[in-house]
N, C-alpha and C. Protein backbone atom coordinates (compact mmCIF):
# COMPACT_ATOMS: atom_id res chain seq x y z
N UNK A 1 22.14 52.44 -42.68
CA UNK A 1 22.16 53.86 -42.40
C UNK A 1 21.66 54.67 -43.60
N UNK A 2 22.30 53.96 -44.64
CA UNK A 2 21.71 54.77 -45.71
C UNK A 2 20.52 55.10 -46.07
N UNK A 3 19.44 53.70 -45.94
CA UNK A 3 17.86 53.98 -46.16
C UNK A 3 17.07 54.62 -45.27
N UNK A 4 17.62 54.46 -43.92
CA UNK A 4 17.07 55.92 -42.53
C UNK A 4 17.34 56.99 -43.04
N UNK A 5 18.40 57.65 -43.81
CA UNK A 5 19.13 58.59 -44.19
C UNK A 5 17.85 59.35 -45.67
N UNK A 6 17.80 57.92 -46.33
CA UNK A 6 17.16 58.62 -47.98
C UNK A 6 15.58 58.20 -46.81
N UNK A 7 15.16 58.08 -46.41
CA UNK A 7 14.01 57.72 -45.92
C UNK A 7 13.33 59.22 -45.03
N UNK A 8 14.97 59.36 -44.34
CA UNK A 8 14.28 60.51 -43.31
C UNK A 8 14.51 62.01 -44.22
N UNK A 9 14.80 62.03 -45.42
CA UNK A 9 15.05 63.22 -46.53
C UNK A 9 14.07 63.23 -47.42
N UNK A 10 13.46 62.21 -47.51
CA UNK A 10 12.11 62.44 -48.02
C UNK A 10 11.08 62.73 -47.24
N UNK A 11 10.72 62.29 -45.85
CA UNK A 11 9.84 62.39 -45.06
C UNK A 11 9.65 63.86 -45.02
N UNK A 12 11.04 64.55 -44.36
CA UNK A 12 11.24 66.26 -44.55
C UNK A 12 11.04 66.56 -45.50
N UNK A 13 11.40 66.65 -46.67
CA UNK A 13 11.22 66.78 -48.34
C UNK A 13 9.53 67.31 -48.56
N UNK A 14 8.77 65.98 -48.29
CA UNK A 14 7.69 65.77 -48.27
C UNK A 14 6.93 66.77 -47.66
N UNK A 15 7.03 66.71 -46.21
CA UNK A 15 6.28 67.58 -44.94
C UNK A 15 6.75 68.96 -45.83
N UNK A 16 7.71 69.68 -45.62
CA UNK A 16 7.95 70.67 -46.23
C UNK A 16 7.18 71.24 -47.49
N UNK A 17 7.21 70.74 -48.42
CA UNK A 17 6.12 70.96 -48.97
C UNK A 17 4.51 71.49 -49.03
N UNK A 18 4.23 70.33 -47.89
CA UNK A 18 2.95 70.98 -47.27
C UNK A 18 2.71 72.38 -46.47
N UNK A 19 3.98 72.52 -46.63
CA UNK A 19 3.81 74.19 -45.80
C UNK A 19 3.20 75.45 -46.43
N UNK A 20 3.29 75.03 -48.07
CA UNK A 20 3.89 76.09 -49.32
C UNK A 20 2.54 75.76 -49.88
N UNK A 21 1.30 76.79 -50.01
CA UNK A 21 0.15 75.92 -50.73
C UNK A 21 0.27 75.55 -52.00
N UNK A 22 -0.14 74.40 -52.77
CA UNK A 22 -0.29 73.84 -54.08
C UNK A 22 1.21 73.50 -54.55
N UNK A 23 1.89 73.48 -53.68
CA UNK A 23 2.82 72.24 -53.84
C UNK A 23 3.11 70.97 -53.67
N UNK A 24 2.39 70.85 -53.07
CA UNK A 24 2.49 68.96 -52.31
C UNK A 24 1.49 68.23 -52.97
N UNK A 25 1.88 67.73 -54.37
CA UNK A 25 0.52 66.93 -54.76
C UNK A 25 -0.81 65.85 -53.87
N UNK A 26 0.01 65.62 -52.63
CA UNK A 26 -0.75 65.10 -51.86
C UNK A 26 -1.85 66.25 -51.36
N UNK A 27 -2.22 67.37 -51.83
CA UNK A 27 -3.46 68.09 -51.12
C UNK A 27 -4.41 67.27 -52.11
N UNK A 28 -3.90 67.75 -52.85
CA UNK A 28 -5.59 67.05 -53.51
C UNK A 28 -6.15 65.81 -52.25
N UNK A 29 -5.74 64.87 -51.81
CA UNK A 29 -5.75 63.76 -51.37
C UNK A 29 -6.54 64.35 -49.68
N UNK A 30 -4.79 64.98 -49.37
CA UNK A 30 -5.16 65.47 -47.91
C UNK A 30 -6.39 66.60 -47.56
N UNK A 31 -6.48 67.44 -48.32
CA UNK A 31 -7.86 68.22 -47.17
C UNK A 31 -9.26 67.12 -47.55
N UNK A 32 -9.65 66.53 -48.61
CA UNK A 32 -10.66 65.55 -47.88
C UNK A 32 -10.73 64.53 -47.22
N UNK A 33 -9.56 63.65 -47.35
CA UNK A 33 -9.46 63.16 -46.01
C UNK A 33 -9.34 63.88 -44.33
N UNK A 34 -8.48 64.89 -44.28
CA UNK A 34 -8.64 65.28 -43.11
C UNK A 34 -9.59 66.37 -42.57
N UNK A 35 -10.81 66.60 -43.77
CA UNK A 35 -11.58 66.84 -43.55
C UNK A 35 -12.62 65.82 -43.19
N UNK A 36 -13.05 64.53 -43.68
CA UNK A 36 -13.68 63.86 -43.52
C UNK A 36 -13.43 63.03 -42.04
N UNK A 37 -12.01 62.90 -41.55
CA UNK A 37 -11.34 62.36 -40.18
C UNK A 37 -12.09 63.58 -39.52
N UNK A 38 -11.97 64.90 -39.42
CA UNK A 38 -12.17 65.72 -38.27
C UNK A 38 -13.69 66.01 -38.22
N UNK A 39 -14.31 65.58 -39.60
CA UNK A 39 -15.93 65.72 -39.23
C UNK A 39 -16.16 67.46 -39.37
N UNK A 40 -14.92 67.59 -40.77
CA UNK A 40 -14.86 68.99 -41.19
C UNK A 40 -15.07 70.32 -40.35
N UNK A 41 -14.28 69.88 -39.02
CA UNK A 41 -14.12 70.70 -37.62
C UNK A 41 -13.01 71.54 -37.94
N UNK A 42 -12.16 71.03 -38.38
CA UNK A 42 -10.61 71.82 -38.35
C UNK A 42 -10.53 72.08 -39.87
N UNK A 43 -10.43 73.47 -39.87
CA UNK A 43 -10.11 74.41 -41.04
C UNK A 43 -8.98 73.28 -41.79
N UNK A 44 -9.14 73.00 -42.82
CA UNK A 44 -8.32 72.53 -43.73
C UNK A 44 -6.46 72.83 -43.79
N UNK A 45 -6.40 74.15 -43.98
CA UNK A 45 -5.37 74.60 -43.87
C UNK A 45 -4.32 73.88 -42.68
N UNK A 46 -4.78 74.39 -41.13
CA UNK A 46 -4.07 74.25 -40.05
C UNK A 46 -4.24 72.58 -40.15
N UNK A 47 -5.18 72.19 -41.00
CA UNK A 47 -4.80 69.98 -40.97
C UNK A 47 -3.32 69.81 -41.42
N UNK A 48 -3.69 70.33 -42.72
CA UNK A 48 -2.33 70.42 -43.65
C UNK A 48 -1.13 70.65 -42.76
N UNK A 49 -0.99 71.80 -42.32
CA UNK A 49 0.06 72.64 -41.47
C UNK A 49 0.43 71.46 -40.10
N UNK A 50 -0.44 70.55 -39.83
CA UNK A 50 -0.15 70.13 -38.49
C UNK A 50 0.32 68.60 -39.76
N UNK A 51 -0.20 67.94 -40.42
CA UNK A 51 0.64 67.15 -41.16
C UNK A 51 1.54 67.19 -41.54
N UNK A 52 2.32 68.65 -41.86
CA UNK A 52 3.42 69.00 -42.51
C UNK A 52 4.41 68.79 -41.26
N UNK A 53 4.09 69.15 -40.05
CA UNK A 53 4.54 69.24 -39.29
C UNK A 53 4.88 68.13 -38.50
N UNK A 54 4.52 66.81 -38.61
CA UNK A 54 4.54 65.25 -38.16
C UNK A 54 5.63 64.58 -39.09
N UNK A 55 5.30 64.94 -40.17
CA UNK A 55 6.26 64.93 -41.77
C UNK A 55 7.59 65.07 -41.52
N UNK A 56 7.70 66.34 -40.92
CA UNK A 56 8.84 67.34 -40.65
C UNK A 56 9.62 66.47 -39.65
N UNK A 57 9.02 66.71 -38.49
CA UNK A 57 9.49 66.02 -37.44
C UNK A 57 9.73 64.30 -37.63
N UNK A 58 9.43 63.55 -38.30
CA UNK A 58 9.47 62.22 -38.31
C UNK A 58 10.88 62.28 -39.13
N UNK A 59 10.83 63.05 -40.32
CA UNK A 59 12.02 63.35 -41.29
C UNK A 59 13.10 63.13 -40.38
N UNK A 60 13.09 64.63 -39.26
CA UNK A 60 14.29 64.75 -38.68
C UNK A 60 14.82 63.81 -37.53
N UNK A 61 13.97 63.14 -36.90
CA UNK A 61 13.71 62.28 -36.32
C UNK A 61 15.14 61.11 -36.93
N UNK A 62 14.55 60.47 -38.17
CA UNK A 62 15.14 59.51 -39.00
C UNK A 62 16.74 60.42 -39.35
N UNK A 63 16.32 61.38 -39.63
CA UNK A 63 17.72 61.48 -40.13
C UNK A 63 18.82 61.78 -39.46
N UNK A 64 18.34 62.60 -38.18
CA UNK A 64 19.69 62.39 -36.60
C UNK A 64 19.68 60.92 -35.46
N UNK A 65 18.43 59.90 -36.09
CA UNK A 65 18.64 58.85 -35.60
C UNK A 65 18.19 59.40 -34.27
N UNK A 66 16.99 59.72 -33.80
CA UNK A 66 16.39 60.20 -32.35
C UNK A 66 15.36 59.54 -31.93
N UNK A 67 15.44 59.11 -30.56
CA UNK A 67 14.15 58.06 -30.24
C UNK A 67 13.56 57.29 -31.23
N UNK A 68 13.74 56.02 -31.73
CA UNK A 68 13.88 55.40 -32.21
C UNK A 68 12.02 54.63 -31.48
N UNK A 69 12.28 54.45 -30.95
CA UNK A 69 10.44 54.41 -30.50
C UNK A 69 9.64 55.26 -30.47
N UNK A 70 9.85 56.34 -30.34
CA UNK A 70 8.94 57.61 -30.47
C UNK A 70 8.56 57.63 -31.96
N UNK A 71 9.70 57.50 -32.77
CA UNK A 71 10.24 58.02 -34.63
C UNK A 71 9.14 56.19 -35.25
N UNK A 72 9.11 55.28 -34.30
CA UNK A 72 8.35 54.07 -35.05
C UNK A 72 6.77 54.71 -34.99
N UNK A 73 6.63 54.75 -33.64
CA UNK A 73 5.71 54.74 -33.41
C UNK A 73 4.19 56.05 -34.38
N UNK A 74 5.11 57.24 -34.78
CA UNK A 74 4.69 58.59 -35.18
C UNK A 74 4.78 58.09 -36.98
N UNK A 75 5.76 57.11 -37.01
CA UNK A 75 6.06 56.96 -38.56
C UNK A 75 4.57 55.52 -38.81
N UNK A 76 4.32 54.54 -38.28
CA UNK A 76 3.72 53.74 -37.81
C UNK A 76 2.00 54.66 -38.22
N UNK A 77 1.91 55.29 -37.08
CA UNK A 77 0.94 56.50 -37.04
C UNK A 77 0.11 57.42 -38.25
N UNK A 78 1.49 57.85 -39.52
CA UNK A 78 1.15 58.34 -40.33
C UNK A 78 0.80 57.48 -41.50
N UNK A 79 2.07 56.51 -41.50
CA UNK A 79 1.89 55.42 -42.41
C UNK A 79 -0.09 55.05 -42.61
N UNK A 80 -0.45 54.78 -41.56
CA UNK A 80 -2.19 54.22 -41.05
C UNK A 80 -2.81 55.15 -41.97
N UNK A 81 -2.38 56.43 -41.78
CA UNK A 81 -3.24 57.79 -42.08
C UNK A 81 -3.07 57.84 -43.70
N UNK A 82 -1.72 57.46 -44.42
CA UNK A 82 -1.42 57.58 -45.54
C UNK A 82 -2.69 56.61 -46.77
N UNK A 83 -3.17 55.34 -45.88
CA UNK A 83 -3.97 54.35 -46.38
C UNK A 83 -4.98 54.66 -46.56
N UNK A 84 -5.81 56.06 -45.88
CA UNK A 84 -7.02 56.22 -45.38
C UNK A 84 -7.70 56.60 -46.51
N UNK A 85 -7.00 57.36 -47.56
CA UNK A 85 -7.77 57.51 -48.85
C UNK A 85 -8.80 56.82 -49.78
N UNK A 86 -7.65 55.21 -49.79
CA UNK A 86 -8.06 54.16 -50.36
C UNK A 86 -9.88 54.36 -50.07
N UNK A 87 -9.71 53.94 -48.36
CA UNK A 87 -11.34 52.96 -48.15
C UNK A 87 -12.47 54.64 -48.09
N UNK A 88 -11.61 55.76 -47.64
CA UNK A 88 -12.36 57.01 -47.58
C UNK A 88 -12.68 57.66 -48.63
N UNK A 89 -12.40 57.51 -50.07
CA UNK A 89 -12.27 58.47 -50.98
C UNK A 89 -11.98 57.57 -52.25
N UNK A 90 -12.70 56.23 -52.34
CA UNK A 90 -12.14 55.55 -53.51
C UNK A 90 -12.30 55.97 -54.61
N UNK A 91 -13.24 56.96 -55.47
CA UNK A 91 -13.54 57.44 -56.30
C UNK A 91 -12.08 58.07 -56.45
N UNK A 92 -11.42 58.77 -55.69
CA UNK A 92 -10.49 59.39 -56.16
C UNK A 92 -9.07 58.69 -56.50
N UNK A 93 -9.29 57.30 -55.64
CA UNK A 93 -7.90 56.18 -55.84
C UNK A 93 -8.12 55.62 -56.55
N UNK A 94 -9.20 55.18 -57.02
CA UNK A 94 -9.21 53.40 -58.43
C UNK A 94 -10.30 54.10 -59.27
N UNK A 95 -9.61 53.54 -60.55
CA UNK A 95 -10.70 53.86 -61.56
C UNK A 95 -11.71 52.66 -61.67
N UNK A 96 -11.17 51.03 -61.07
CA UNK A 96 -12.02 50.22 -60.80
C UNK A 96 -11.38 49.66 -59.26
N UNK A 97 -11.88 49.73 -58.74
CA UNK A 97 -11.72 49.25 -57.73
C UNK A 97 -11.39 47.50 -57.09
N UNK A 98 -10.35 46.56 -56.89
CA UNK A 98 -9.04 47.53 -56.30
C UNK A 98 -7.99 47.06 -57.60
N UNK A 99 -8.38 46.79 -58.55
CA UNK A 99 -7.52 46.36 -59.48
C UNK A 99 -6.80 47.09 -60.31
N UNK A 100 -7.33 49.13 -60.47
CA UNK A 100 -6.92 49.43 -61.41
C UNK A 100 -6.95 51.41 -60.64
N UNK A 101 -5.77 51.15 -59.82
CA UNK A 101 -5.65 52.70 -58.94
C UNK A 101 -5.47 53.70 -60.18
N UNK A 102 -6.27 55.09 -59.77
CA UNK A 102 -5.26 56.08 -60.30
C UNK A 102 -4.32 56.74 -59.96
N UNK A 103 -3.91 57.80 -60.68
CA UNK A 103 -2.48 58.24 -60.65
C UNK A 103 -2.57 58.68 -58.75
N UNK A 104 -3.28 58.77 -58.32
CA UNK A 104 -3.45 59.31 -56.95
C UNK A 104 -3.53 58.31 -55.41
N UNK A 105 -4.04 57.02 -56.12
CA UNK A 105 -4.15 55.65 -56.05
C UNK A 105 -2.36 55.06 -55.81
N UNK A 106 -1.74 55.11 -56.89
CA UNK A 106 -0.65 54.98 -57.47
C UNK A 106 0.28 55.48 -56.30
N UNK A 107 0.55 56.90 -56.09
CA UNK A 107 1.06 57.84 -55.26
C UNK A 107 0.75 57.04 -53.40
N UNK A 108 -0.41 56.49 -53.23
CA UNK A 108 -0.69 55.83 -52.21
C UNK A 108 0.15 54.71 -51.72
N UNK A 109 0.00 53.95 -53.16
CA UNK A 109 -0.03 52.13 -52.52
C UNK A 109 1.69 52.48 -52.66
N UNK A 110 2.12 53.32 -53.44
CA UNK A 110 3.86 53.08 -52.92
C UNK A 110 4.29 53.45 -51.63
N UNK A 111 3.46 53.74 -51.03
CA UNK A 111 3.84 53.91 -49.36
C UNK A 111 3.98 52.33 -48.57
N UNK A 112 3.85 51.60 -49.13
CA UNK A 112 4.11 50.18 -49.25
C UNK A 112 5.52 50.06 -49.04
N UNK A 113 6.57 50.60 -49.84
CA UNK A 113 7.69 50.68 -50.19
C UNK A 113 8.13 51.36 -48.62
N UNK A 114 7.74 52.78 -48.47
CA UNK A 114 8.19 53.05 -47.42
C UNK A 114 7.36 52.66 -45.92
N UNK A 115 6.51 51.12 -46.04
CA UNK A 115 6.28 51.11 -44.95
C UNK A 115 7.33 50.32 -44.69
N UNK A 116 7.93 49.04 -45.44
CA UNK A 116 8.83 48.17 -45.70
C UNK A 116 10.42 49.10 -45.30
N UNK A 117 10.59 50.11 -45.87
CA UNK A 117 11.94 50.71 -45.44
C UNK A 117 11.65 51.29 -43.92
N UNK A 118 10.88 51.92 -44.01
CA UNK A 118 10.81 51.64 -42.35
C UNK A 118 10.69 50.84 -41.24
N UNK A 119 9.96 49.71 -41.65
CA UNK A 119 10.10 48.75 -40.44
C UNK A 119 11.77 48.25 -40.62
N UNK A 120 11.70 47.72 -41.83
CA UNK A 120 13.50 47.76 -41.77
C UNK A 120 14.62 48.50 -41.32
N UNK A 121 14.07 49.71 -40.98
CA UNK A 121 14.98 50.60 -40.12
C UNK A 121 14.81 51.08 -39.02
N UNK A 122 13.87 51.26 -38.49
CA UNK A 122 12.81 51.60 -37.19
C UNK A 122 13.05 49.95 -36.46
N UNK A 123 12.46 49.03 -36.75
CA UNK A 123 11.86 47.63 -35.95
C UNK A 123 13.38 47.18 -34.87
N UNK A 124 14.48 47.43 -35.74
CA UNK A 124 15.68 47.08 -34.88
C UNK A 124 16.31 47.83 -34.24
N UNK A 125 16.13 49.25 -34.52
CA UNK A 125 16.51 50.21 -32.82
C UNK A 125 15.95 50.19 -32.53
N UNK A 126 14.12 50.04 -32.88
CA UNK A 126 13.47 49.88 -31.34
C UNK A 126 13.74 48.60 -30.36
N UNK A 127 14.27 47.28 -31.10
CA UNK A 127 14.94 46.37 -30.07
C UNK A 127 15.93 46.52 -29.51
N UNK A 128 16.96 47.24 -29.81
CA UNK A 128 18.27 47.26 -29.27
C UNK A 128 18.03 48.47 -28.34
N UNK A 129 17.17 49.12 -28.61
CA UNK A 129 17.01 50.55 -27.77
C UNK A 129 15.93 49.97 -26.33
N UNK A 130 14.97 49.20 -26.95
CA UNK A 130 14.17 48.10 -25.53
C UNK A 130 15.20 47.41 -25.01
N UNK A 131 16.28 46.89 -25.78
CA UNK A 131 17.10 45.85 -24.33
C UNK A 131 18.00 46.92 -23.87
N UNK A 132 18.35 47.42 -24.38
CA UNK A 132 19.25 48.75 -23.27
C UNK A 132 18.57 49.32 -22.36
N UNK A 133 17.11 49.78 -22.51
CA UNK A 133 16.22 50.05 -21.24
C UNK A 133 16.24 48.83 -20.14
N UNK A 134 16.03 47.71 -20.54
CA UNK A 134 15.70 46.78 -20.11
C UNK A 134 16.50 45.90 -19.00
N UNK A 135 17.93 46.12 -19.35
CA UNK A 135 19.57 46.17 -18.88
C UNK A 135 19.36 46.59 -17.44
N UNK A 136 19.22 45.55 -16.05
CA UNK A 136 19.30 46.57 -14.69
C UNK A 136 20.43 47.15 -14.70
N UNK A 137 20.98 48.54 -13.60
CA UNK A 137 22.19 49.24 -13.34
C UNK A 137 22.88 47.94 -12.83
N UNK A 138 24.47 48.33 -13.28
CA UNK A 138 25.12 47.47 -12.75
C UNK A 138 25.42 47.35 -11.02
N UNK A 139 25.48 46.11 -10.65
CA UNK A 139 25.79 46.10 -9.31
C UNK A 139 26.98 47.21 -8.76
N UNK A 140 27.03 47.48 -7.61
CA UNK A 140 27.51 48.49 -6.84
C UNK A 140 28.74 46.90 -6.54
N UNK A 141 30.30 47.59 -6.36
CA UNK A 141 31.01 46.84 -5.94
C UNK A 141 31.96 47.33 -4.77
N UNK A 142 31.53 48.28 -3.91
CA UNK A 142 31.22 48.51 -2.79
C UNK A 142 31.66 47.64 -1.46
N UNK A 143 32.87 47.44 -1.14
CA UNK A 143 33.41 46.42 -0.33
C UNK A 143 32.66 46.89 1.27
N UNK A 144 32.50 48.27 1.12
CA UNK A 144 32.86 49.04 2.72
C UNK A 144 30.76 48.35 3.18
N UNK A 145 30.17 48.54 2.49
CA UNK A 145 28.59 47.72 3.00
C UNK A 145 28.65 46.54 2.93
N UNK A 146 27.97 46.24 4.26
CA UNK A 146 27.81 44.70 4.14
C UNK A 146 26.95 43.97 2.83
N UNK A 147 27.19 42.63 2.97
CA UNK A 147 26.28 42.12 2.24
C UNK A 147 24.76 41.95 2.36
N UNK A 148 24.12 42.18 1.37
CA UNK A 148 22.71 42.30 1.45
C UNK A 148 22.01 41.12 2.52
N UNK A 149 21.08 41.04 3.39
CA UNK A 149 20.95 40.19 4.46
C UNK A 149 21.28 39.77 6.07
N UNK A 150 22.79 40.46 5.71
CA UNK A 150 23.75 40.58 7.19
C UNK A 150 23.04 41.34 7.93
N UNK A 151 23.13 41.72 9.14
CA UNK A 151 22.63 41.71 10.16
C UNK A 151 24.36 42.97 10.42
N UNK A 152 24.63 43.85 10.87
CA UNK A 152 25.63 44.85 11.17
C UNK A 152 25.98 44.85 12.75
């Protein structure tokens, strides 16, 4: 509980940030990547604002413990997006490439850490939350209907 807990307080932590300009050291990072993803269609800003906002929601997600497949799947989602720097923008991640990241580089590959705390916390409510879907309703014990087959 605890690492869903410090997991989903940073996620919010994080997103939040992005709301507030030139606080989230990740801009440097984020408007050229999500400029370069949108094919520099979507104003920079509202990228940011809609990242902050996945951030936000994944945070809270983790930290009231809510859909637990929805919260993998969106955390899963960003995690992908968090990598994209590396192969999109290496000049700005390694000073040699891939042996020697910079400080921005650095800030990346520890998402490693939280891909690891998340599958560790995400991977097993999404099983226990699939076999509870999965569970038919219990039989009806219903004396007054016949049995299934009879003929009345």
């Amino acid at each position: 509980m605890f690492l869903r807990l410090a997991l989903g307080f940073v996620y919010f932590h994080f997103g939040l940030l992005k709301f507030f300009p030139d606080l989230s050291p990740a801009e440097v990072l984020a408007f050229p990547t999500l400029g370069q993803l949108s094919l520099h269609q979507i104003d920079p800003r509202t990228a940011l604002a809609t990242l902050a906002l996945l951030e936000c929601g994944v945070g809270v997600l983790l930290i009231f413990n809510l859909l637990p497949r929805v919260t993998f799947g969106l955390f899963l989602f960003h995690m992908a997006g968090t990598f994209l720097p590396l192969f999109l923008l290496p000049e700005f991640t390694f000073k040699i490439a891939p042996l020697a990241p910079t400080l921005e580089g650095q800030y990346i590959l520890k998402n490693l850490v939280f891909v690891a705390a998340g599958w560790t916390v995400l991977l097993p409510a999404c099983r226990r939350s699939a076999t509870n879907d999965s569970t038919p309703p219990p039989q009806s014990t219903d004396e007054s209907s016949p049995p299934s087959g009879s003929a009345q």
